[in-house]
PDB file of N, CA and C in Angstrom:
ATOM      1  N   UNK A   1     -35.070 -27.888 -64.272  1.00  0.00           N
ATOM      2  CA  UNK A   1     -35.801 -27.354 -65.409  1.00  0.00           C
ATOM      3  C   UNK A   1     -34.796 -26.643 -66.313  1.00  0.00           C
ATOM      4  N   UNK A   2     -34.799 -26.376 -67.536  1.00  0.00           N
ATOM      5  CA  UNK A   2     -34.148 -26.078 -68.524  1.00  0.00           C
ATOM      6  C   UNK A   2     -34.216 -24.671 -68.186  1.00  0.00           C
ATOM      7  N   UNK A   3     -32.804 -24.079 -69.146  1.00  0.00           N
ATOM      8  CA  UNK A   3     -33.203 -22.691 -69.230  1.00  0.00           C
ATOM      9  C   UNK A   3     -34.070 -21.687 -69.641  1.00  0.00           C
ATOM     10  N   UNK A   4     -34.835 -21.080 -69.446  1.00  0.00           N
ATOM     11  CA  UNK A   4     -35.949 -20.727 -70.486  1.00  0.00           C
ATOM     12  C   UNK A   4     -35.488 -20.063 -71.688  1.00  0.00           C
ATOM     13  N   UNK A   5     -36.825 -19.786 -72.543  1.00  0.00           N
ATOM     14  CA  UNK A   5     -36.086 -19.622 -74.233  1.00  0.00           C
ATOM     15  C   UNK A   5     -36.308 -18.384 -74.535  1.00  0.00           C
ATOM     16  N   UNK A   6     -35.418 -17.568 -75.373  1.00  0.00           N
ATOM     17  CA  UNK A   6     -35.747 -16.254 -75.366  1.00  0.00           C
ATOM     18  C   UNK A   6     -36.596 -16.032 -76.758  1.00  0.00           C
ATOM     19  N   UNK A   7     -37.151 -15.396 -76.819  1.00  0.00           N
ATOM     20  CA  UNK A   7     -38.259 -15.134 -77.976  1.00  0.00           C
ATOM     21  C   UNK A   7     -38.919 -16.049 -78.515  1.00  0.00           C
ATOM     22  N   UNK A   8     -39.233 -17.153 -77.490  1.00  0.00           N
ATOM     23  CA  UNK A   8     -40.246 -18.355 -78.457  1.00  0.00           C
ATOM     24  C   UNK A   8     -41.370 -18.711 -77.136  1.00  0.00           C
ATOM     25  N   UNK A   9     -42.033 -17.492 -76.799  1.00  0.00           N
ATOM     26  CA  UNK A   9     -43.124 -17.538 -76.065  1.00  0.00           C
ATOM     27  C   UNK A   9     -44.362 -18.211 -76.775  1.00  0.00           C
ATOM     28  N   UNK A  10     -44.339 -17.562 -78.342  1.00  0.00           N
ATOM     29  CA  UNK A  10     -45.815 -18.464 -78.977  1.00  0.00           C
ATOM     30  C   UNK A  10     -45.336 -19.776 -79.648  1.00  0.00           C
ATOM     31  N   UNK A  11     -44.216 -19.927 -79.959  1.00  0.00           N
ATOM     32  CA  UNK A  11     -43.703 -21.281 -79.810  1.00  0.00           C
ATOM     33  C   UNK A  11     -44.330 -22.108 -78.811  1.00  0.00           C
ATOM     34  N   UNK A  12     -44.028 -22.102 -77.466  1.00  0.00           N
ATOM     35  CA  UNK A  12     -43.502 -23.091 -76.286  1.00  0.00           C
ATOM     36  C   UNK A  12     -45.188 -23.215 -76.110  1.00  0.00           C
ATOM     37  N   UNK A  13     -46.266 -21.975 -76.337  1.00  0.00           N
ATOM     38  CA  UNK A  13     -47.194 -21.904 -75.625  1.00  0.00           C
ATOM     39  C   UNK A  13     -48.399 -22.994 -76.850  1.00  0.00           C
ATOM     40  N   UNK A  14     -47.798 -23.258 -77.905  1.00  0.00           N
ATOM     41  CA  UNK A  14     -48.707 -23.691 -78.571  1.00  0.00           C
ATOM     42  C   UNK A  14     -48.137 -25.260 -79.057  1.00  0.00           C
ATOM     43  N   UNK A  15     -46.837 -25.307 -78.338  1.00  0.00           N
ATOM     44  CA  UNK A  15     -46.245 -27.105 -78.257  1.00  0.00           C
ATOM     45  C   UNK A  15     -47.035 -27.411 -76.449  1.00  0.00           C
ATOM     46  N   UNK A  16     -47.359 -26.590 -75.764  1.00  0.00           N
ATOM     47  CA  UNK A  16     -47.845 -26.458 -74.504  1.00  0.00           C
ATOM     48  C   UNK A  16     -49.848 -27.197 -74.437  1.00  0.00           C
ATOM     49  N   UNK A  17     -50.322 -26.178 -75.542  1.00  0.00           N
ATOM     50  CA  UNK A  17     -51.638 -26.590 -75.970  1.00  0.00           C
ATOM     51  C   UNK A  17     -52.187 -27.655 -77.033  1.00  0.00           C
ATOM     52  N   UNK A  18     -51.251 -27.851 -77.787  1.00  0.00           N
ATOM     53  CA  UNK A  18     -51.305 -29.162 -78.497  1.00  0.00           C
ATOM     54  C   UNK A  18     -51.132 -30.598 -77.783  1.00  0.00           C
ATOM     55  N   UNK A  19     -49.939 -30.451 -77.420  1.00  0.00           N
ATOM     56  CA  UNK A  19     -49.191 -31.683 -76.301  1.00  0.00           C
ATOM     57  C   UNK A  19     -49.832 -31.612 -74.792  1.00  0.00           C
ATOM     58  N   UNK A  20     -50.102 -30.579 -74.329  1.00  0.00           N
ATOM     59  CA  UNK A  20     -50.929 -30.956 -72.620  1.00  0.00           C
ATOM     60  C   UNK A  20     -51.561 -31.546 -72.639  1.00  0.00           C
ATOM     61  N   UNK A  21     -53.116 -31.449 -73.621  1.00  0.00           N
ATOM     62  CA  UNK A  21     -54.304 -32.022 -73.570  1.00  0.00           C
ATOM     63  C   UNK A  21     -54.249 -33.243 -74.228  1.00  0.00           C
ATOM     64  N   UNK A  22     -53.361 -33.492 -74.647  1.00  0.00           N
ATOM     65  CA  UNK A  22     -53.071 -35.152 -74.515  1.00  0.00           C
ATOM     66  C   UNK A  22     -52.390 -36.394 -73.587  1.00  0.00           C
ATOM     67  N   UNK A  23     -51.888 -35.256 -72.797  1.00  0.00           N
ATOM     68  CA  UNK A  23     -51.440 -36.292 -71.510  1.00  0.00           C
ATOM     69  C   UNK A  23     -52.373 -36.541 -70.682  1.00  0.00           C
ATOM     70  N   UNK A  24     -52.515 -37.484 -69.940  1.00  0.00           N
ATOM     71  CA  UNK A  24     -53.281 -38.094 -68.987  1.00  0.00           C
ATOM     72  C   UNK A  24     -54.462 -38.931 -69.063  1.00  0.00           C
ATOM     73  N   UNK A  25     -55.204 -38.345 -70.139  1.00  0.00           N
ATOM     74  CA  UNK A  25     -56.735 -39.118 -70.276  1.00  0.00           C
ATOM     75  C   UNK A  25     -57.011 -40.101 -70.736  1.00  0.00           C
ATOM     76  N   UNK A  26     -56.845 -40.447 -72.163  1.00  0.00           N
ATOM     77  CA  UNK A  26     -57.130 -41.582 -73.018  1.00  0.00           C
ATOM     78  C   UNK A  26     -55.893 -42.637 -73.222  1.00  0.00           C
ATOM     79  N   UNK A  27     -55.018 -42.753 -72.743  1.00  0.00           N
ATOM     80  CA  UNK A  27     -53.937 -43.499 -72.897  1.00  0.00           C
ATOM     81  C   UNK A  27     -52.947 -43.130 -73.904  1.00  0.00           C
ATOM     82  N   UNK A  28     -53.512 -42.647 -74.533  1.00  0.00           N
ATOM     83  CA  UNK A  28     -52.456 -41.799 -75.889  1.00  0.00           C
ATOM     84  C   UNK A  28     -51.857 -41.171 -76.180  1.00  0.00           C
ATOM     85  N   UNK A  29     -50.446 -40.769 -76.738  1.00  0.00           N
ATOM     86  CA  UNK A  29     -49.925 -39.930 -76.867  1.00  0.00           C
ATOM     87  C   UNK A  29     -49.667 -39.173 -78.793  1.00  0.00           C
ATOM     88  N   UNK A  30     -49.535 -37.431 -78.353  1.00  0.00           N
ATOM     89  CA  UNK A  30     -49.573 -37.178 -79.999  1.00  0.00           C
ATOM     90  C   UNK A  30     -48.384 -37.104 -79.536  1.00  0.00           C
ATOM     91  N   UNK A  31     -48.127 -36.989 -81.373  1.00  0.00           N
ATOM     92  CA  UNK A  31     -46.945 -36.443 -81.673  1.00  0.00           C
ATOM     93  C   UNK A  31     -47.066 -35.480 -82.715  1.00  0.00           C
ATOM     94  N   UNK A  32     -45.872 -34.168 -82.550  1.00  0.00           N
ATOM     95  CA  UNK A  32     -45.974 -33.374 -83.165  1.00  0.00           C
ATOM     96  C   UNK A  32     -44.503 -33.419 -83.735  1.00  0.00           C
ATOM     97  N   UNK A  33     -44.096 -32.667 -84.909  1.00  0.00           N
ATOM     98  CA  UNK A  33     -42.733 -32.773 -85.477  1.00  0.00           C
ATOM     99  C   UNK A  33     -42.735 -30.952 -85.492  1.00  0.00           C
ATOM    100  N   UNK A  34     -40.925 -30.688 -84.927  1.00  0.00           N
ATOM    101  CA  UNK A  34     -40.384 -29.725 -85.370  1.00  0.00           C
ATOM    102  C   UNK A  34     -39.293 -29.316 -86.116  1.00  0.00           C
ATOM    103  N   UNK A  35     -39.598 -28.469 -86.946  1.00  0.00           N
ATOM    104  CA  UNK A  35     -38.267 -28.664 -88.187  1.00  0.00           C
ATOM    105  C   UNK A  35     -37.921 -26.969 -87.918  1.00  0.00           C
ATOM    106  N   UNK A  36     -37.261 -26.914 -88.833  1.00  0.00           N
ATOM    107  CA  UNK A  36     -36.319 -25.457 -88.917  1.00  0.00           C
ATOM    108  C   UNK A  36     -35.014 -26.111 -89.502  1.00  0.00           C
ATOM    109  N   UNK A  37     -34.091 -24.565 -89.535  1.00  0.00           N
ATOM    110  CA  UNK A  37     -33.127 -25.103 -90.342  1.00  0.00           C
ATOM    111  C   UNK A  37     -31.818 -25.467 -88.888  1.00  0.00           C
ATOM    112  N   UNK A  38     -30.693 -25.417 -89.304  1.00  0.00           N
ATOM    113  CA  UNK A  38     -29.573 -25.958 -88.088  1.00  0.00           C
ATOM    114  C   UNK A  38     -29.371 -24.818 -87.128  1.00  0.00           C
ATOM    115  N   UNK A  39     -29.491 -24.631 -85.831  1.00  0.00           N
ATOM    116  CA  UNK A  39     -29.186 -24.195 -84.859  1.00  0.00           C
ATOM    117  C   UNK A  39     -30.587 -23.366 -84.135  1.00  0.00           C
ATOM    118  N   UNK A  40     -31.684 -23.256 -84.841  1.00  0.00           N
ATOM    119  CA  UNK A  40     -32.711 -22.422 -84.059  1.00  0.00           C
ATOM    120  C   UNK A  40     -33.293 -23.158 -82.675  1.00  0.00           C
ATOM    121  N   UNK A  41     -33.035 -24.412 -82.353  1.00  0.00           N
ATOM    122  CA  UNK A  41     -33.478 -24.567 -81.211  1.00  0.00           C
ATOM    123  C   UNK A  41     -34.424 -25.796 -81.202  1.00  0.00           C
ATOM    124  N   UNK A  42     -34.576 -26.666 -82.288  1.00  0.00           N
ATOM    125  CA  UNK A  42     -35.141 -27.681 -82.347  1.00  0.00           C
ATOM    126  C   UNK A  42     -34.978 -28.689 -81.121  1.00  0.00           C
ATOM    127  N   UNK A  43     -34.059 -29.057 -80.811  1.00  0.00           N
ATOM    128  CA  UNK A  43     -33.750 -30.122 -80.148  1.00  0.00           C
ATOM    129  C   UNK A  43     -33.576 -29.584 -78.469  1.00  0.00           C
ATOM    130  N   UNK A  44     -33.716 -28.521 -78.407  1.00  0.00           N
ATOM    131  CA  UNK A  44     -33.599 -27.682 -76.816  1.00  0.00           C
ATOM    132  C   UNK A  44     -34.705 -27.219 -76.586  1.00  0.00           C
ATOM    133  N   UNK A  45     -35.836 -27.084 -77.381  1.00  0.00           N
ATOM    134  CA  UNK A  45     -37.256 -27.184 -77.368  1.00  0.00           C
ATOM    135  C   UNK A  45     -37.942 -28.568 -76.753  1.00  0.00           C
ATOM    136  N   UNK A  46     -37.224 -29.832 -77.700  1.00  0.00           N
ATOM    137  CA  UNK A  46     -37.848 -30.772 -77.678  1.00  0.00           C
ATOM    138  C   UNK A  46     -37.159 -31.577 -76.146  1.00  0.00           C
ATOM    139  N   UNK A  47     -36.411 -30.792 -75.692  1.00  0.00           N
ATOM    140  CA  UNK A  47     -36.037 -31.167 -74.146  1.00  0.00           C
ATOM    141  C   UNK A  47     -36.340 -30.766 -73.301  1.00  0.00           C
ATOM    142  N   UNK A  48     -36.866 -29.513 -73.850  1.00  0.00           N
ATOM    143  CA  UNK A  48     -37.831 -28.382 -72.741  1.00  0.00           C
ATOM    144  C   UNK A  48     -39.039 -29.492 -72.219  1.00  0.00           C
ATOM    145  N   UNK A  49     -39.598 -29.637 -73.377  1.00  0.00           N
ATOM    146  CA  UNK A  49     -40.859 -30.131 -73.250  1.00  0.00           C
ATOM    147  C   UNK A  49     -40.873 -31.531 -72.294  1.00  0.00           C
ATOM    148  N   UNK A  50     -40.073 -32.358 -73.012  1.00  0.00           N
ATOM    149  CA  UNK A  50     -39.384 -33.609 -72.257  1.00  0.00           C
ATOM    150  C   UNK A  50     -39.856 -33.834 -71.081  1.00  0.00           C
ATOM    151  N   UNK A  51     -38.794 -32.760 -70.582  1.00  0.00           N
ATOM    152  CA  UNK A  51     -38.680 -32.254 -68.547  1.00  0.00           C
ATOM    153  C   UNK A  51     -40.401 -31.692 -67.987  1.00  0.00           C
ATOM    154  N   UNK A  52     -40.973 -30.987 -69.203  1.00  0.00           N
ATOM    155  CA  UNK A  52     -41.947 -30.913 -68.268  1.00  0.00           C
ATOM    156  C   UNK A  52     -43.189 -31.776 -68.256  1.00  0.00           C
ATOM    157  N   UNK A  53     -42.759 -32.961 -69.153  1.00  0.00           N
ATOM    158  CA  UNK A  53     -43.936 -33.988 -69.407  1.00  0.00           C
ATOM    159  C   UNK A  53     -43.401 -35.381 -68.288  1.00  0.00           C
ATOM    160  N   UNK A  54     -42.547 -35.596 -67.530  1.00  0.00           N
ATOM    161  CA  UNK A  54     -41.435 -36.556 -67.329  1.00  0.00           C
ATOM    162  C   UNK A  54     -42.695 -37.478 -66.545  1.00  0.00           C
ATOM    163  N   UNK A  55     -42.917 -36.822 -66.073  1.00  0.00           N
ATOM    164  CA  UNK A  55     -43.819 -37.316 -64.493  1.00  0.00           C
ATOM    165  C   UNK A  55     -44.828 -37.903 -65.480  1.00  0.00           C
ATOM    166  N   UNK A  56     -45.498 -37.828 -66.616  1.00  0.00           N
ATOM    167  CA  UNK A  56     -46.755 -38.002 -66.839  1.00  0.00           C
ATOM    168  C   UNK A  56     -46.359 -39.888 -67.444  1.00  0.00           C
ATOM    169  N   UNK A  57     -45.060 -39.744 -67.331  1.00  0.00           N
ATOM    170  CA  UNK A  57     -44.580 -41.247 -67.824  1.00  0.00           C
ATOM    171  C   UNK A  57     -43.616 -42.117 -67.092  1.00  0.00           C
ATOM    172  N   UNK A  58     -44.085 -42.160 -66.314  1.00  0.00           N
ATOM    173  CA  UNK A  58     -43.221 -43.034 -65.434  1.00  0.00           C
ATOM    174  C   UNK A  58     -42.116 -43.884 -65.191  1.00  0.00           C
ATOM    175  N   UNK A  59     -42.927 -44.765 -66.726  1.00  0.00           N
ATOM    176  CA  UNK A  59     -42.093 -45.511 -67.282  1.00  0.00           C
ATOM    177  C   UNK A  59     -41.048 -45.867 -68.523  1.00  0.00           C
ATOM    178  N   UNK A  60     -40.936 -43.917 -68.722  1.00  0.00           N
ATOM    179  CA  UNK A  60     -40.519 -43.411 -69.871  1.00  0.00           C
ATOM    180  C   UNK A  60     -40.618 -43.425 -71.137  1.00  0.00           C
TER     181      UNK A  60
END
């Protein structure tokens, strides 16, 4: 598991509630986009999440 993130608790918790309740049920997946400017954490977010969705795709 990744390192955890420091000060982006309502971040993680609301890419957490958007993106959970779309895994598993209907076959579908959302997508959400994150922007910011260079270095806040875009792309170490979007790996956070990654790792904790991995299992729900088997087949990547």
């Amino acid at each position: 598991m990744p390192e955890p993130f420091s000060n982006r608790t309502a971040e993680l918790g609301n890419l957490e509630a958007r993106l959970g309740a779309l895994v598993g049920g209907s076959g579908s997946v959302g997508v959400d986009v994150l922007f910011g400017p260079p270095g806040v954490g875009k792309s170490a977010m979007a790996w956070w999440r990654a790792e904790r969705v991995k299992a729900c795709f088997p087949d990547g």
